[in-house]
PDB file of N, CA and C in Angstrom:
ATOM      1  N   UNK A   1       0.848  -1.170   0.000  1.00  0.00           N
ATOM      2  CA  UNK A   1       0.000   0.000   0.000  1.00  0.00           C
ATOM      3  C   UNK A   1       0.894   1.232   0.000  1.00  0.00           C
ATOM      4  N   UNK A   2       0.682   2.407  -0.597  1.00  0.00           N
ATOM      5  CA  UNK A   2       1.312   3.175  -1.211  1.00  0.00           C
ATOM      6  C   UNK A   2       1.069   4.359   0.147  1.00  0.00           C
ATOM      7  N   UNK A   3       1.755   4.876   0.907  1.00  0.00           N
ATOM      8  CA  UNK A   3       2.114   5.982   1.910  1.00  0.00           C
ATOM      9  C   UNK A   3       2.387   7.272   1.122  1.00  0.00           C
ATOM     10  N   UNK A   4       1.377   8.351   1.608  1.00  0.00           N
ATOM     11  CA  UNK A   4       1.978   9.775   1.117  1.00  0.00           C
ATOM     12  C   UNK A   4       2.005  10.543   2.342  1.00  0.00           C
ATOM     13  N   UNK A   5       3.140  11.028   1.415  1.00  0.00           N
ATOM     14  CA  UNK A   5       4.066  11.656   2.848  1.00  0.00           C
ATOM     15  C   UNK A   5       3.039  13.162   3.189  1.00  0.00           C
ATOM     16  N   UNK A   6       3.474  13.854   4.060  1.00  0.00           N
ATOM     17  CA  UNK A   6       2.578  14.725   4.097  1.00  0.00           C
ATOM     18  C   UNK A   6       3.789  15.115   5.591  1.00  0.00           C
ATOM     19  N   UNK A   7       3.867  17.212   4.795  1.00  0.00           N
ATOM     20  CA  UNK A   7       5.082  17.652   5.251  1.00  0.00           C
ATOM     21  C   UNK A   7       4.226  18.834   6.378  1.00  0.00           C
ATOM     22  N   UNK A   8       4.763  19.560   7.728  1.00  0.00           N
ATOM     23  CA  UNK A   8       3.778  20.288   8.058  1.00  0.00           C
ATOM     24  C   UNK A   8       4.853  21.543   8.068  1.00  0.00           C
ATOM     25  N   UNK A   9       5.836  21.637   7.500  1.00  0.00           N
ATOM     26  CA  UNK A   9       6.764  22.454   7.447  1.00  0.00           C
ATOM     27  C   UNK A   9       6.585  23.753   6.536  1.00  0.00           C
ATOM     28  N   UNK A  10       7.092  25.080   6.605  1.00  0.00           N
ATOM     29  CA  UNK A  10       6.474  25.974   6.050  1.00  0.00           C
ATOM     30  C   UNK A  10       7.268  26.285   4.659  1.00  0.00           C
ATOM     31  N   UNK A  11       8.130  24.808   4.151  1.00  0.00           N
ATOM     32  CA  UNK A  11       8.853  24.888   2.649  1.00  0.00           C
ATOM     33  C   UNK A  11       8.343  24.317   1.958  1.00  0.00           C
ATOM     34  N   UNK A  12       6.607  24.191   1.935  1.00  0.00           N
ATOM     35  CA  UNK A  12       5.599  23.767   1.288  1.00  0.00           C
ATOM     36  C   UNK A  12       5.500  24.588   0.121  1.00  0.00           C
ATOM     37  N   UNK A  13       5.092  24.501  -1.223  1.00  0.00           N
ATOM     38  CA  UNK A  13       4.597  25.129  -2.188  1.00  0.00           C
ATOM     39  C   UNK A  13       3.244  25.068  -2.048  1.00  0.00           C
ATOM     40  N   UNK A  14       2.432  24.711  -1.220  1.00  0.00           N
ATOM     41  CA  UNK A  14       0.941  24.577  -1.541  1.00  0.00           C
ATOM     42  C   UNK A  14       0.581  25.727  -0.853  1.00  0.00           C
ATOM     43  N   UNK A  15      -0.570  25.734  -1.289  1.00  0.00           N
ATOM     44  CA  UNK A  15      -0.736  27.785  -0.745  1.00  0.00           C
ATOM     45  C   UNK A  15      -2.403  27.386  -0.299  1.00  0.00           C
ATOM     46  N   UNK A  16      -3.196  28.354   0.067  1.00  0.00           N
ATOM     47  CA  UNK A  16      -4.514  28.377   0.583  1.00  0.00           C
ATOM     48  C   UNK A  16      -5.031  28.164  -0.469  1.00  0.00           C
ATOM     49  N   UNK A  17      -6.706  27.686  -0.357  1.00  0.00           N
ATOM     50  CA  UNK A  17      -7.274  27.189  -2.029  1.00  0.00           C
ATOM     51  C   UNK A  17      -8.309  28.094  -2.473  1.00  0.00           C
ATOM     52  N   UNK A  18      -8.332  29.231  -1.882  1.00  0.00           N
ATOM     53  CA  UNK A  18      -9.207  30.823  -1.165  1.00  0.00           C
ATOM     54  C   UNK A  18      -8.533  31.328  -2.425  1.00  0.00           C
ATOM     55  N   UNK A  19      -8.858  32.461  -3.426  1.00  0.00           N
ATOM     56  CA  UNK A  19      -8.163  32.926  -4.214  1.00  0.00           C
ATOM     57  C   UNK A  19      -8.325  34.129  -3.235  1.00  0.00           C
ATOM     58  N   UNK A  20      -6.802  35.057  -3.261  1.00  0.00           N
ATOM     59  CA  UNK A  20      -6.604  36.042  -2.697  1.00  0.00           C
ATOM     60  C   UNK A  20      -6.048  35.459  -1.352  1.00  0.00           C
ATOM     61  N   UNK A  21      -5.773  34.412  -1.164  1.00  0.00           N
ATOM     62  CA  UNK A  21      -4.612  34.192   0.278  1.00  0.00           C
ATOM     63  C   UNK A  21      -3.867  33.150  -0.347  1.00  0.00           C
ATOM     64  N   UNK A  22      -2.247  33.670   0.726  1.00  0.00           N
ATOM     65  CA  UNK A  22      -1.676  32.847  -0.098  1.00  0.00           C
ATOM     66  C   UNK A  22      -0.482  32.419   1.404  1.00  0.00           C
ATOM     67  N   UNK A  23      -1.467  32.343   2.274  1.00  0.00           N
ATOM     68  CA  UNK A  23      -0.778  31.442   3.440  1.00  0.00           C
ATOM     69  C   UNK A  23      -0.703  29.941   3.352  1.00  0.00           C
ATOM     70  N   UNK A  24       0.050  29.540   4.617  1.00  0.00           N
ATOM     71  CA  UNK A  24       0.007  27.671   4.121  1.00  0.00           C
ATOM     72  C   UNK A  24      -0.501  26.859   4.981  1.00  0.00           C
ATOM     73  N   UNK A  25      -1.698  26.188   4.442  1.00  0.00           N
ATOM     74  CA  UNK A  25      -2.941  25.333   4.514  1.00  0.00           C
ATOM     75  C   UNK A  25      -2.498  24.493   5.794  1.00  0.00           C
ATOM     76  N   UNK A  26      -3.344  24.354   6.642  1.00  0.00           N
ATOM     77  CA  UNK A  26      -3.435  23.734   7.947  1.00  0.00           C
ATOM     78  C   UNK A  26      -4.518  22.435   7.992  1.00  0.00           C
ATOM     79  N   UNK A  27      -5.770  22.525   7.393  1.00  0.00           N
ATOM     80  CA  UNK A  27      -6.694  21.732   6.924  1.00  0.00           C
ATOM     81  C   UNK A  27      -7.042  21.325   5.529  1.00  0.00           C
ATOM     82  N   UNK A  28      -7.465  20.174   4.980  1.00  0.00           N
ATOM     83  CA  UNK A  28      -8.177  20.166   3.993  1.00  0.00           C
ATOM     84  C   UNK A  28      -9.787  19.742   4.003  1.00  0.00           C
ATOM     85  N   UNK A  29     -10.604  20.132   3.225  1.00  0.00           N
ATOM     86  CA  UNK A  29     -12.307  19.784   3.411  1.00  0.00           C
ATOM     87  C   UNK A  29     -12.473  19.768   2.321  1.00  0.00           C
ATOM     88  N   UNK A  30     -13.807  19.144   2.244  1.00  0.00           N
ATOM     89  CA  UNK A  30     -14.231  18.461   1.183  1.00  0.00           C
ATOM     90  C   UNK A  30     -14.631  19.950   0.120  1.00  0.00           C
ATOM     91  N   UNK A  31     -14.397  19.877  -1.470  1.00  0.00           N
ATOM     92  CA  UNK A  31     -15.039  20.668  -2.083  1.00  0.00           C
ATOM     93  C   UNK A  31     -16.342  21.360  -1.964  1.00  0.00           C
ATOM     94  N   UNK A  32     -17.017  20.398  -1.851  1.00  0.00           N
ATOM     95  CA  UNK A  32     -18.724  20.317  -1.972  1.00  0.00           C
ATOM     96  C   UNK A  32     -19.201  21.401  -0.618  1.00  0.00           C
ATOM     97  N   UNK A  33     -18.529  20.686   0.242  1.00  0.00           N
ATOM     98  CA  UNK A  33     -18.344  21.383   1.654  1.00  0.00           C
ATOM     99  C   UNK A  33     -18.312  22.918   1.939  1.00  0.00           C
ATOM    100  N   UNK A  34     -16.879  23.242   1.389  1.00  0.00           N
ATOM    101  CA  UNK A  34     -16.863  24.671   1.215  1.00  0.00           C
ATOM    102  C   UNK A  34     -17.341  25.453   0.188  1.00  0.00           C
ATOM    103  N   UNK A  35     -17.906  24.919  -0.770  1.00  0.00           N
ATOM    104  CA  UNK A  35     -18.680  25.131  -2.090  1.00  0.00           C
ATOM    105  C   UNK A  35     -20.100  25.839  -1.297  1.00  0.00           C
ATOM    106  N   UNK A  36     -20.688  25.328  -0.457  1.00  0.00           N
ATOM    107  CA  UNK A  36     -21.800  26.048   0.473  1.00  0.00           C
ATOM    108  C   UNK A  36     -21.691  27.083   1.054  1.00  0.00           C
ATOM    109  N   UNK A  37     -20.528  27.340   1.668  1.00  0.00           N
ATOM    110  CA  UNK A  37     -20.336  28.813   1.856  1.00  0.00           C
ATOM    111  C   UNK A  37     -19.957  29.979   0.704  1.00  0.00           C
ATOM    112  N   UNK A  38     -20.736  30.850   0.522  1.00  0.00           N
ATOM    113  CA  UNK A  38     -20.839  31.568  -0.387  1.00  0.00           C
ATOM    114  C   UNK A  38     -19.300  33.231   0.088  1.00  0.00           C
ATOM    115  N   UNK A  39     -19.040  32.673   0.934  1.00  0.00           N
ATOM    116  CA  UNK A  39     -18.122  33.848   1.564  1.00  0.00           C
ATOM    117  C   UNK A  39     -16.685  33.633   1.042  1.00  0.00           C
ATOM    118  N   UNK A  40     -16.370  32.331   0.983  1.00  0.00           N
ATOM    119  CA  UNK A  40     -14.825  31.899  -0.057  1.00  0.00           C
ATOM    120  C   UNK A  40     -14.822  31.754  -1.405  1.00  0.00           C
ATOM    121  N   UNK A  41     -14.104  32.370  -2.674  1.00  0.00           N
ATOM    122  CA  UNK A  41     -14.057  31.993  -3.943  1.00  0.00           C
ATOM    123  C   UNK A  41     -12.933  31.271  -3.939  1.00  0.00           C
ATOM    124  N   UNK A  42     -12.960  29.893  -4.301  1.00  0.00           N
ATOM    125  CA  UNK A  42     -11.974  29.127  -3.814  1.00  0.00           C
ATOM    126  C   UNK A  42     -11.782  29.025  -5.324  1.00  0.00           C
ATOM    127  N   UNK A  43     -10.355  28.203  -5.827  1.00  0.00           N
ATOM    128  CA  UNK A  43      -9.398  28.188  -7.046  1.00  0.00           C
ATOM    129  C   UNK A  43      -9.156  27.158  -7.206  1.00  0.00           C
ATOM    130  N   UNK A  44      -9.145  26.611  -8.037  1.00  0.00           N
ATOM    131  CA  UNK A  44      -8.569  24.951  -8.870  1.00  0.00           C
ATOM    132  C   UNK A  44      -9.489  24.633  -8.797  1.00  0.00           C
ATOM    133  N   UNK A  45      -9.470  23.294  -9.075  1.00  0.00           N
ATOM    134  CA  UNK A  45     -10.893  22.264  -9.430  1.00  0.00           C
ATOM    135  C   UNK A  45     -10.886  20.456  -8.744  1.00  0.00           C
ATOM    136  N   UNK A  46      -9.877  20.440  -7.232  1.00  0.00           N
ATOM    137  CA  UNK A  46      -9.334  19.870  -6.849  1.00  0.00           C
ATOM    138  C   UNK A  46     -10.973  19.460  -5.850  1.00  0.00           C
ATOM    139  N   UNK A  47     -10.422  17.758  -5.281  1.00  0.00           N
ATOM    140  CA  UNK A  47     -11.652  17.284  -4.561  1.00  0.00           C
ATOM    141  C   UNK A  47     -11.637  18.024  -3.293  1.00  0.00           C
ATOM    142  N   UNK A  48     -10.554  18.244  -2.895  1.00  0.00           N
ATOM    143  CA  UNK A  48     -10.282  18.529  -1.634  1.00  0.00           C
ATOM    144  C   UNK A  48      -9.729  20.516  -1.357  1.00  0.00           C
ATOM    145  N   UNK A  49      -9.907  20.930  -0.605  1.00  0.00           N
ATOM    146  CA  UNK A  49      -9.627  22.912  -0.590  1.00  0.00           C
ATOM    147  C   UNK A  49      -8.897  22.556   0.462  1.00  0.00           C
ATOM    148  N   UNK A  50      -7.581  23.290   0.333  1.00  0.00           N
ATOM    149  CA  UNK A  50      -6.428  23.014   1.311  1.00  0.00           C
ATOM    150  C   UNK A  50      -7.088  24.679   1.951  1.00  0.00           C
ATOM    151  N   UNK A  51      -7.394  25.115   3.473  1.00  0.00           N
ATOM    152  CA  UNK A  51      -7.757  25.949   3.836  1.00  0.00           C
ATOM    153  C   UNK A  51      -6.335  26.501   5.004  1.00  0.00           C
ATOM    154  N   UNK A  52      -6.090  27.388   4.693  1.00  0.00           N
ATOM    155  CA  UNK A  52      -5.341  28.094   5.915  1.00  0.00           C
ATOM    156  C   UNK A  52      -6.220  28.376   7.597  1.00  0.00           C
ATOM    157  N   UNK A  53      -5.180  28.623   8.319  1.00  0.00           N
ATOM    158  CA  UNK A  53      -6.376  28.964   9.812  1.00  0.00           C
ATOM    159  C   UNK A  53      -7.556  30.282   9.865  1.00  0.00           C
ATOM    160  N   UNK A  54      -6.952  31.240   9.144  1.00  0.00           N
ATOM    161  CA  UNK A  54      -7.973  32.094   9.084  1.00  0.00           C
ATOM    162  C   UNK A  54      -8.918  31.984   8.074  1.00  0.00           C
ATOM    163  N   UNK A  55      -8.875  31.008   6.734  1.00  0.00           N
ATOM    164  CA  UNK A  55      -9.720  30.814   6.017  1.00  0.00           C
ATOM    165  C   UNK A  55     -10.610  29.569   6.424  1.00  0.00           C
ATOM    166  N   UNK A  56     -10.792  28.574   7.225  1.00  0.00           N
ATOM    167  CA  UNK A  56     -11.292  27.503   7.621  1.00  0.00           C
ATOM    168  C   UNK A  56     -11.826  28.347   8.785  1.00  0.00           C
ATOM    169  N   UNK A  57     -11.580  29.295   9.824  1.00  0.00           N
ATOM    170  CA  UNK A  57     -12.550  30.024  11.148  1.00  0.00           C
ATOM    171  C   UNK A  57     -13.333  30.473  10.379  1.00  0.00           C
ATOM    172  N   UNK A  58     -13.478  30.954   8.664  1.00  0.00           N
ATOM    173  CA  UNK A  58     -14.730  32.088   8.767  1.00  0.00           C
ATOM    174  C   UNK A  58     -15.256  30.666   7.967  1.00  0.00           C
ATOM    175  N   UNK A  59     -14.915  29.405   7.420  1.00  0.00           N
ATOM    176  CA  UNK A  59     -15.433  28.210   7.026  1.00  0.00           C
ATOM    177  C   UNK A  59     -16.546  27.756   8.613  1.00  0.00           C
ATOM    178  N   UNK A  60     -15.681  27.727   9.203  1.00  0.00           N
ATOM    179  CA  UNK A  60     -16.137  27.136  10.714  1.00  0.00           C
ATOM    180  C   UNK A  60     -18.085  28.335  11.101  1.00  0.00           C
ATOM    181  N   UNK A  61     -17.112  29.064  11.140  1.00  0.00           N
ATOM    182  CA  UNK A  61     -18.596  30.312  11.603  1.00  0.00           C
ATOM    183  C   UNK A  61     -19.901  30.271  10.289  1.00  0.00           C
ATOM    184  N   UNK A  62     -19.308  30.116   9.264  1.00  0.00           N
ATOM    185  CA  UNK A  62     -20.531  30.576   8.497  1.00  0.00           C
ATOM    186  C   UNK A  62     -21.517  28.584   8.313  1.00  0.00           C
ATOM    187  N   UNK A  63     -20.465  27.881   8.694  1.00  0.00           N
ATOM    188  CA  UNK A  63     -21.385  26.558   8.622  1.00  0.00           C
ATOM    189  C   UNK A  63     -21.914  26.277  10.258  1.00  0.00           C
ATOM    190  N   UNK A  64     -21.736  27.332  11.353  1.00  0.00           N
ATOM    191  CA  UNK A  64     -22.004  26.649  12.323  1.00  0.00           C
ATOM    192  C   UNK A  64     -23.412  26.025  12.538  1.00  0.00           C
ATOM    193  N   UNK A  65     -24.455  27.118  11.993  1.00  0.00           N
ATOM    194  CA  UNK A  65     -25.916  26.596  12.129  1.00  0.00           C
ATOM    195  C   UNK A  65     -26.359  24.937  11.394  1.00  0.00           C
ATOM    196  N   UNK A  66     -25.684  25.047  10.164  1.00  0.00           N
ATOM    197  CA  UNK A  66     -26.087  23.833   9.753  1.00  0.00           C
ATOM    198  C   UNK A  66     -25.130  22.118  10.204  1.00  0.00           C
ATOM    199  N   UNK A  67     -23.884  22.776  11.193  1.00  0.00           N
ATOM    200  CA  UNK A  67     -23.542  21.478  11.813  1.00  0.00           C
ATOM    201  C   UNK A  67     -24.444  21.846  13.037  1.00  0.00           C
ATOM    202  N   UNK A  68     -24.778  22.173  13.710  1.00  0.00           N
ATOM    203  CA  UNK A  68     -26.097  22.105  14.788  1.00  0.00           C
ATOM    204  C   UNK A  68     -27.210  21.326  14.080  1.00  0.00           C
ATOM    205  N   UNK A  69     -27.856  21.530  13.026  1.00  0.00           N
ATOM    206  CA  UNK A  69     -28.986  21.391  13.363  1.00  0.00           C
ATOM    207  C   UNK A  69     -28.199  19.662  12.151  1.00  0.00           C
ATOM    208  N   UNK A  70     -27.154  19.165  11.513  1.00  0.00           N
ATOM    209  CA  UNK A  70     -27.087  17.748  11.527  1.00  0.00           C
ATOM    210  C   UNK A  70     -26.983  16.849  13.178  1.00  0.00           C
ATOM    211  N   UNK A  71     -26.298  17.655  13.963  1.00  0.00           N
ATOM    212  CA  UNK A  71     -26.266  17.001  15.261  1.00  0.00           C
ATOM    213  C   UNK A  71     -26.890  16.541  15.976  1.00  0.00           C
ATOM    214  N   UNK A  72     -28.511  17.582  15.873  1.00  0.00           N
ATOM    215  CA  UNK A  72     -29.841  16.988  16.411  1.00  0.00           C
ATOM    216  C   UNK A  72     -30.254  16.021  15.377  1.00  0.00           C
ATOM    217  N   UNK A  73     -30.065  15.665  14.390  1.00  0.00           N
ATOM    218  CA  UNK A  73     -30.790  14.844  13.611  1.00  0.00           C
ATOM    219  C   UNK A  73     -30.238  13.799  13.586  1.00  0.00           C
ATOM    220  N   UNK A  74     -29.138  13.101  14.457  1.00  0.00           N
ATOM    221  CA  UNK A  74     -28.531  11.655  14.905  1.00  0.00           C
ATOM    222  C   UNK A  74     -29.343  11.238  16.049  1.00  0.00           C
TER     223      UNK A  74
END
């Protein structure tokens, strides 16, 4: 089975997936995911949006209502 490495060091080339930031990505989430928030214009066409910390908090705040109300529905 094939291991990818995965570096947390800041001599990364990968940049935020936010067009207009160009810090280095701490999380990744699903496309579809951040595709719902209408507050990020995100760039490439990749499955996954590599998000920096300040671009994943305003991810976090603008989805908070709708992870509440999946939580009651378990």
């Amino acid at each position: 089975m094939k291991r990818r490495e995965i570096s947390f060091s800041s001599d990364d080339k990968e940049i935020c997936g936010v067009s207009g930031c160009s810090k280095v990505p701490k999380r990744s989430i699903p496309r579809k995911r951040v595709e719902k928030v209408g507050a990020l214009n995100l760039r490439g066409s990749n499955r996954k949006v590599p998000l920096c910390s300040d671009c994943y908090r305003i991810f976090k705040k603008e989805t908070k209502k709708d992870r509440a109300m999946e939580s009651l529905g378990r």
